[in-house]
C-alpha atoms as a PDB file:
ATOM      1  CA  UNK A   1      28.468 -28.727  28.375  1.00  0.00           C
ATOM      2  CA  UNK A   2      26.153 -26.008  27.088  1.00  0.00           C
ATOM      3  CA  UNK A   3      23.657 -24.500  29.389  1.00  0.00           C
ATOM      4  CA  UNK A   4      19.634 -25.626  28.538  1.00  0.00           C
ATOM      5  CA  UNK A   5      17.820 -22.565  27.584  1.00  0.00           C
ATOM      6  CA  UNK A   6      14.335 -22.969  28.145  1.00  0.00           C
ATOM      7  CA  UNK A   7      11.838 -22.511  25.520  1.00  0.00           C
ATOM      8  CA  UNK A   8      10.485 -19.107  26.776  1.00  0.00           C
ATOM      9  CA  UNK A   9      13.973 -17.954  26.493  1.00  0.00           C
ATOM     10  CA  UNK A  10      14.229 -19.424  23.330  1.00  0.00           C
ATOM     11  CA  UNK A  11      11.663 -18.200  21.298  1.00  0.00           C
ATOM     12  CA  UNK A  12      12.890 -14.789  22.881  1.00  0.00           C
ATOM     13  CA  UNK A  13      15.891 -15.390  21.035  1.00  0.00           C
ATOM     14  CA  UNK A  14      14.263 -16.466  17.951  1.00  0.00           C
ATOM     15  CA  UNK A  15      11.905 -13.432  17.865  1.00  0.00           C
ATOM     16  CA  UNK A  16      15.520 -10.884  18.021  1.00  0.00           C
ATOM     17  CA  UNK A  17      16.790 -12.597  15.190  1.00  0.00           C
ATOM     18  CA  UNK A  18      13.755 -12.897  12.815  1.00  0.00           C
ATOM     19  CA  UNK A  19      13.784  -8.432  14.208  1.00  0.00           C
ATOM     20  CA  UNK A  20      17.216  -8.590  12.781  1.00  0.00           C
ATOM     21  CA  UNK A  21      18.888  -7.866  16.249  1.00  0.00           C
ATOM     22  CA  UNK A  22      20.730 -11.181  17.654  1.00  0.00           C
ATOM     23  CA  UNK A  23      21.706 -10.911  20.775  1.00  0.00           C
ATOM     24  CA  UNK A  24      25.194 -11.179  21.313  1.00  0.00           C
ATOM     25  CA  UNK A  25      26.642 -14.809  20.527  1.00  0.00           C
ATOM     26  CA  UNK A  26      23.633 -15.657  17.896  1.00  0.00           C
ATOM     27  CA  UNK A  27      25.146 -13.739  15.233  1.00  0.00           C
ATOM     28  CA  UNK A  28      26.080 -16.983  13.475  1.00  0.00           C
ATOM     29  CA  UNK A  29      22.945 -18.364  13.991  1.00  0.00           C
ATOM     30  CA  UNK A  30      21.040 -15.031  12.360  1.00  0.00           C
ATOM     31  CA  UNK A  31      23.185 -15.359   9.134  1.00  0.00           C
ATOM     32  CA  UNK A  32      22.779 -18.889   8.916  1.00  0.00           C
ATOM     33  CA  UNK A  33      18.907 -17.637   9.106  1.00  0.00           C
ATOM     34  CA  UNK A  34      19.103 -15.154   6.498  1.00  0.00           C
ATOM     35  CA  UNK A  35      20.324 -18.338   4.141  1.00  0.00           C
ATOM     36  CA  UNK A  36      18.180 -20.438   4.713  1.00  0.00           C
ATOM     37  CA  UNK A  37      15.230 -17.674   3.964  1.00  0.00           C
ATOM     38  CA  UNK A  38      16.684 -17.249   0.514  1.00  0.00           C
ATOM     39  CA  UNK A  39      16.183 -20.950  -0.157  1.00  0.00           C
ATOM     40  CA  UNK A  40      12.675 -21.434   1.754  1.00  0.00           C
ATOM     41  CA  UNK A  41      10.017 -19.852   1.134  1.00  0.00           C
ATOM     42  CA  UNK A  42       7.582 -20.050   4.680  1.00  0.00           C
ATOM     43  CA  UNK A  43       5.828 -18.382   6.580  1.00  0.00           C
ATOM     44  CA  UNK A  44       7.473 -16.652  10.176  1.00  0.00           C
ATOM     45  CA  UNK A  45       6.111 -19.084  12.649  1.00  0.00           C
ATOM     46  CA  UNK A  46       7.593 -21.675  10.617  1.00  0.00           C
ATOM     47  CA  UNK A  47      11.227 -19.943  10.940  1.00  0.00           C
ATOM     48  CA  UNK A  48      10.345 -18.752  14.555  1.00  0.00           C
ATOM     49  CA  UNK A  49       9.881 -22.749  15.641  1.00  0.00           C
ATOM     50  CA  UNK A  50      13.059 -23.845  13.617  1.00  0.00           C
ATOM     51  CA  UNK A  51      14.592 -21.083  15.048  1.00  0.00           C
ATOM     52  CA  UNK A  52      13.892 -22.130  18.813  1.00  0.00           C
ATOM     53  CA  UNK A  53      14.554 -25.545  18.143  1.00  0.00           C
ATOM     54  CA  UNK A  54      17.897 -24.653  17.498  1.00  0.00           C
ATOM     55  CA  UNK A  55      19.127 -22.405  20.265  1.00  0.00           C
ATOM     56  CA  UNK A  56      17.454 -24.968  22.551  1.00  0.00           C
ATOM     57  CA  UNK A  57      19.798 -27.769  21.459  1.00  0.00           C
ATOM     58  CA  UNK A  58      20.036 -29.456  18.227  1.00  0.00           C
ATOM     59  CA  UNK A  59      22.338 -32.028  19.333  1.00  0.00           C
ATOM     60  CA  UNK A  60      24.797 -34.608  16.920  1.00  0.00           C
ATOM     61  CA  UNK A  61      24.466 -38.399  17.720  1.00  0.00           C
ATOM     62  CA  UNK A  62      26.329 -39.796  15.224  1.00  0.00           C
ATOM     63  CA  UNK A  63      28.024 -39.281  11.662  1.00  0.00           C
ATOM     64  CA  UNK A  64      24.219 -38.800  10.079  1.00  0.00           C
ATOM     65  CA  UNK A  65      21.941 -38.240  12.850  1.00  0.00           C
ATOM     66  CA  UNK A  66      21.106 -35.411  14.863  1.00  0.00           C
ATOM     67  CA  UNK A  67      18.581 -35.187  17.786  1.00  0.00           C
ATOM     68  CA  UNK A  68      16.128 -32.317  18.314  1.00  0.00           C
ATOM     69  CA  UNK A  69      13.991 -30.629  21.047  1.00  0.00           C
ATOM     70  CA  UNK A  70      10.060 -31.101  21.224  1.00  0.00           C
ATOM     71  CA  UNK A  71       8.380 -27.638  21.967  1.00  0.00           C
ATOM     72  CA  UNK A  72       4.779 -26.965  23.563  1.00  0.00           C
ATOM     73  CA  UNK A  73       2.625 -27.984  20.932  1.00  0.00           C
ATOM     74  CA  UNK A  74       4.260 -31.318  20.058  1.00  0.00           C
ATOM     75  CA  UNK A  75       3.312 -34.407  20.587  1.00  0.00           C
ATOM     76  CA  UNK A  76       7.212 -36.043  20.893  1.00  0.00           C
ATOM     77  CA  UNK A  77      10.181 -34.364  23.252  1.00  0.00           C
ATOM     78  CA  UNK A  78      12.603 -35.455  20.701  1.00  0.00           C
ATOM     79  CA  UNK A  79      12.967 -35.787  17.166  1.00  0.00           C
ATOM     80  CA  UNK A  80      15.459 -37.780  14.875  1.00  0.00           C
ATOM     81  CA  UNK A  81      16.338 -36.469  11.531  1.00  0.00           C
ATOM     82  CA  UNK A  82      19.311 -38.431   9.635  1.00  0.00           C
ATOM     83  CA  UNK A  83      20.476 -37.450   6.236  1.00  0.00           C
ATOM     84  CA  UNK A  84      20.585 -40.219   3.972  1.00  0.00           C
ATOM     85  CA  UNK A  85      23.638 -41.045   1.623  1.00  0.00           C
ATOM     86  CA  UNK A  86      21.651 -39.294  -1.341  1.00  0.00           C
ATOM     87  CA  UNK A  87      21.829 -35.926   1.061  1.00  0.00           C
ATOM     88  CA  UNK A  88      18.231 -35.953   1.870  1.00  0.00           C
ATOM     89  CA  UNK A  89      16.949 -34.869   5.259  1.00  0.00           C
ATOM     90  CA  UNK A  90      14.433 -37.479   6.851  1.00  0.00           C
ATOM     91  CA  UNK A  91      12.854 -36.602  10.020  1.00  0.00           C
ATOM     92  CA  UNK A  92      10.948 -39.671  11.637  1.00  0.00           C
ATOM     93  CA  UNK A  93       8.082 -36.853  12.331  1.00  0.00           C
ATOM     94  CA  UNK A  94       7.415 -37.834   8.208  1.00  0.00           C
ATOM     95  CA  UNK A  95       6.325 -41.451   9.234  1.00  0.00           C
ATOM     96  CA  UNK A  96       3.984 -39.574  12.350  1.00  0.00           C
ATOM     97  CA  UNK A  97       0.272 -37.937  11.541  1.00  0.00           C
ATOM     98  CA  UNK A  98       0.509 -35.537   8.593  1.00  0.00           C
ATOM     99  CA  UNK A  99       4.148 -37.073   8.237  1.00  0.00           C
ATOM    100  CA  UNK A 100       3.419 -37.007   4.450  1.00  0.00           C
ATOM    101  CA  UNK A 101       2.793 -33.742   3.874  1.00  0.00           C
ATOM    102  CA  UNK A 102       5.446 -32.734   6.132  1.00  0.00           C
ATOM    103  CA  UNK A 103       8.060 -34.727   4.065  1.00  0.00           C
ATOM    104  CA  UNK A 104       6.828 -32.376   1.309  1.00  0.00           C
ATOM    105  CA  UNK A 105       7.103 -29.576   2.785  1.00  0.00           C
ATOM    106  CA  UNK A 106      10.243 -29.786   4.723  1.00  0.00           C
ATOM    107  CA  UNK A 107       9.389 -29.948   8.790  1.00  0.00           C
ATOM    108  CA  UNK A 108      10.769 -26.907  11.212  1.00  0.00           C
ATOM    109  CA  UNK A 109      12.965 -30.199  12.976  1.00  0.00           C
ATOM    110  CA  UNK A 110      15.194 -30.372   9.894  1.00  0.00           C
ATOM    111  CA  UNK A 111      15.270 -26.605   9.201  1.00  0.00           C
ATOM    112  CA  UNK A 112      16.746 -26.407  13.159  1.00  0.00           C
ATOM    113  CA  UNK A 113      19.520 -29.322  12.238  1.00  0.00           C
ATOM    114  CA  UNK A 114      20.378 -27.347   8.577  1.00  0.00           C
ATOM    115  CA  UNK A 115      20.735 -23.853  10.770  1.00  0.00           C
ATOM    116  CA  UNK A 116      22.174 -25.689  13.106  1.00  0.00           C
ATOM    117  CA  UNK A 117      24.992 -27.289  11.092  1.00  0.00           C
ATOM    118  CA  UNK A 118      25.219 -23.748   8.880  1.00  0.00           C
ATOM    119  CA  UNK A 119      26.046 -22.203  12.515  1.00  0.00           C
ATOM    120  CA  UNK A 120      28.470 -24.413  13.709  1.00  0.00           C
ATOM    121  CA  UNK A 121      30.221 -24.051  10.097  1.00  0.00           C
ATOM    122  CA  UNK A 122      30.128 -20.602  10.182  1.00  0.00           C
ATOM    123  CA  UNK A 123      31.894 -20.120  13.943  1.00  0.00           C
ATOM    124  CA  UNK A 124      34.744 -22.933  12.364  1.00  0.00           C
ATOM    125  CA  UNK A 125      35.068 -20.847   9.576  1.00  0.00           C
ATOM    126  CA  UNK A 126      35.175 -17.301  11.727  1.00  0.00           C
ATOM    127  CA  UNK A 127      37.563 -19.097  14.085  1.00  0.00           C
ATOM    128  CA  UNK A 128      39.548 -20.264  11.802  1.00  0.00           C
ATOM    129  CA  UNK A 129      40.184 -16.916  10.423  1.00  0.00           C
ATOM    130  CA  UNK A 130      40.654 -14.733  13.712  1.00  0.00           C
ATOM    131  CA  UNK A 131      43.424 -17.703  14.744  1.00  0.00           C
ATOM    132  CA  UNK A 132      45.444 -16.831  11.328  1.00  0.00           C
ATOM    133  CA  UNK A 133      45.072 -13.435  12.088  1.00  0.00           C
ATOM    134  CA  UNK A 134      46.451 -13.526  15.905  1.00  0.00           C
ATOM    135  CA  UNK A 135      49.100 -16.409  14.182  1.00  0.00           C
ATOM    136  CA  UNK A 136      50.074 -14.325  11.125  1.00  0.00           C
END
Protein backbone atom coordinates (compact mmCIF):
# COMPACT_ATOMS: atom_id res chain seq x y z
CA UNK A 1 0.00 0.00 0.00
CA UNK A 2 1.36 3.47 -0.73
CA UNK A 3 1.99 5.81 2.09
CA UNK A 4 -0.78 9.05 2.27
CA UNK A 5 1.14 12.15 1.74
CA UNK A 6 -0.58 14.92 3.15
CA UNK A 7 -1.50 17.88 1.21
CA UNK A 8 1.18 20.24 2.69
CA UNK A 9 3.61 17.73 1.54
CA UNK A 10 2.00 17.56 -1.56
CA UNK A 11 1.81 20.77 -2.92
CA UNK A 12 5.59 20.80 -1.76
CA UNK A 13 6.05 18.31 -4.27
CA UNK A 14 4.03 19.94 -6.84
CA UNK A 15 5.81 23.32 -6.40
CA UNK A 16 9.60 21.20 -7.19
CA UNK A 17 8.23 19.96 -10.21
CA UNK A 18 6.43 23.01 -11.76
CA UNK A 19 10.65 24.58 -10.51
CA UNK A 20 11.73 21.81 -12.73
CA UNK A 21 13.49 19.90 -9.80
CA UNK A 22 11.42 16.57 -8.83
CA UNK A 23 12.44 15.15 -6.05
CA UNK A 24 13.68 11.86 -6.38
CA UNK A 25 10.89 9.21 -7.43
CA UNK A 26 8.58 12.06 -9.22
CA UNK A 27 10.61 12.12 -12.21
CA UNK A 28 7.84 10.30 -14.08
CA UNK A 29 5.37 12.35 -12.78
CA UNK A 30 7.41 15.80 -13.96
CA UNK A 31 7.60 14.46 -17.60
CA UNK A 32 4.21 13.37 -17.65
CA UNK A 33 3.79 17.26 -16.53
CA UNK A 34 5.80 18.71 -19.16
CA UNK A 35 3.13 16.79 -21.68
CA UNK A 36 0.42 17.66 -20.56
CA UNK A 37 1.63 21.59 -20.61
CA UNK A 38 2.19 21.23 -24.32
CA UNK A 39 -1.45 20.24 -24.77
CA UNK A 40 -3.08 22.71 -22.05
CA UNK A 41 -2.81 25.85 -22.02
CA UNK A 42 -3.55 27.15 -17.99
CA UNK A 43 -2.53 28.99 -15.75
CA UNK A 44 0.15 27.51 -12.70
CA UNK A 45 -2.31 27.14 -9.92
CA UNK A 46 -4.30 25.17 -12.20
CA UNK A 47 -1.21 22.64 -12.82
CA UNK A 48 -0.05 23.15 -9.12
CA UNK A 49 -3.72 21.62 -7.88
CA UNK A 50 -3.66 18.80 -10.60
CA UNK A 51 -0.37 18.31 -9.64
CA UNK A 52 -1.14 17.68 -5.80
CA UNK A 53 -4.04 15.79 -6.55
CA UNK A 54 -1.95 13.36 -8.02
CA UNK A 55 0.92 12.64 -5.68
CA UNK A 56 -1.80 12.53 -3.00
CA UNK A 57 -3.51 9.52 -4.58
CA UNK A 58 -5.33 9.28 -7.74
CA UNK A 59 -6.59 5.93 -7.19
CA UNK A 60 -8.21 3.19 -10.08
CA UNK A 61 -11.68 1.70 -9.15
CA UNK A 62 -12.49 0.00 -12.00
CA UNK A 63 -11.77 -0.50 -15.88
CA UNK A 64 -13.08 3.38 -16.49
CA UNK A 65 -13.16 5.03 -13.25
CA UNK A 66 -10.70 6.53 -11.15
CA UNK A 67 -11.17 8.22 -7.70
CA UNK A 68 -9.51 11.49 -6.64
CA UNK A 69 -8.52 13.50 -3.50
CA UNK A 70 -10.53 16.71 -2.35
CA UNK A 71 -7.99 19.50 -1.28
CA UNK A 72 -8.65 22.61 1.14
CA UNK A 73 -10.77 24.64 -0.86
CA UNK A 74 -13.23 21.97 -2.05
CA UNK A 75 -16.35 21.38 -1.24
CA UNK A 76 -16.20 17.19 -1.87
CA UNK A 77 -13.18 14.78 -0.35
CA UNK A 78 -13.49 12.74 -3.40
CA UNK A 79 -14.08 13.04 -6.91
CA UNK A 80 -15.14 10.49 -9.70
CA UNK A 81 -14.00 10.99 -13.18
CA UNK A 82 -14.80 7.95 -15.71
CA UNK A 83 -13.85 8.08 -19.31
CA UNK A 84 -16.59 7.29 -21.48
CA UNK A 85 -16.38 4.76 -24.49
CA UNK A 86 -15.96 7.89 -26.91
CA UNK A 87 -12.55 8.65 -24.69
CA UNK A 88 -13.94 11.63 -23.02
CA UNK A 89 -13.07 12.48 -19.44
CA UNK A 90 -16.27 13.25 -17.23
CA UNK A 91 -15.73 14.33 -13.79
CA UNK A 92 -19.09 14.35 -11.69
CA UNK A 93 -17.62 17.92 -10.37
CA UNK A 94 -19.28 18.97 -14.18
CA UNK A 95 -22.88 18.17 -12.85
CA UNK A 96 -21.75 20.36 -9.29
CA UNK A 97 -21.88 24.49 -9.19
CA UNK A 98 -19.97 25.94 -12.15
CA UNK A 99 -19.92 22.16 -13.36
CA UNK A 100 -20.62 23.65 -16.85
CA UNK A 101 -17.99 25.71 -17.32
CA UNK A 102 -15.72 23.32 -15.80
CA UNK A 103 -16.71 20.62 -18.41
CA UNK A 104 -15.42 23.29 -20.83
CA UNK A 105 -12.60 23.92 -19.52
CA UNK A 106 -11.27 20.66 -18.41
CA UNK A 107 -11.27 20.46 -14.25
CA UNK A 108 -7.66 20.02 -12.31
CA UNK A 109 -9.53 16.31 -11.07
CA UNK A 110 -9.15 14.94 -14.61
CA UNK A 111 -5.80 16.63 -15.37
CA UNK A 112 -4.53 14.56 -11.90
CA UNK A 113 -6.15 11.08 -13.42
CA UNK A 114 -4.46 11.96 -17.22
CA UNK A 115 -0.89 12.65 -15.25
CA UNK A 116 -1.68 10.11 -13.30
CA UNK A 117 -2.22 7.38 -15.92
CA UNK A 118 0.81 9.16 -18.19
CA UNK A 119 2.98 8.31 -14.90
CA UNK A 120 2.12 4.98 -14.30
CA UNK A 121 2.72 4.38 -18.23
CA UNK A 122 5.81 5.91 -18.20
CA UNK A 123 7.43 3.75 -15.00
CA UNK A 124 5.85 0.39 -17.17
CA UNK A 125 7.53 1.59 -19.99
CA UNK A 126 11.05 2.54 -18.01
CA UNK A 127 10.68 -0.83 -16.28
CA UNK A 128 10.16 -2.58 -18.95
CA UNK A 129 13.28 -1.42 -20.51
CA UNK A 130 15.85 -1.61 -17.48
CA UNK A 131 14.41 -5.53 -17.11
CA UNK A 132 15.61 -6.20 -20.93
CA UNK A 133 18.62 -4.60 -20.17
CA UNK A 134 19.57 -6.67 -16.81
CA UNK A 135 17.83 -9.85 -19.08
CA UNK A 136 19.74 -9.17 -22.32
Amino acid sequence: MLKRISFEDAMWIARRILAGEPPPGYEELYAAYLELRVIFDKPTSWYLRALARAIMGVRQVGRRHWLVPGIPGDHYSMYNVWLSRGGRYVCDCYGRAYGNRRSRMICTHVAAVLLTRRRDELERVLRRGHDSTRNG
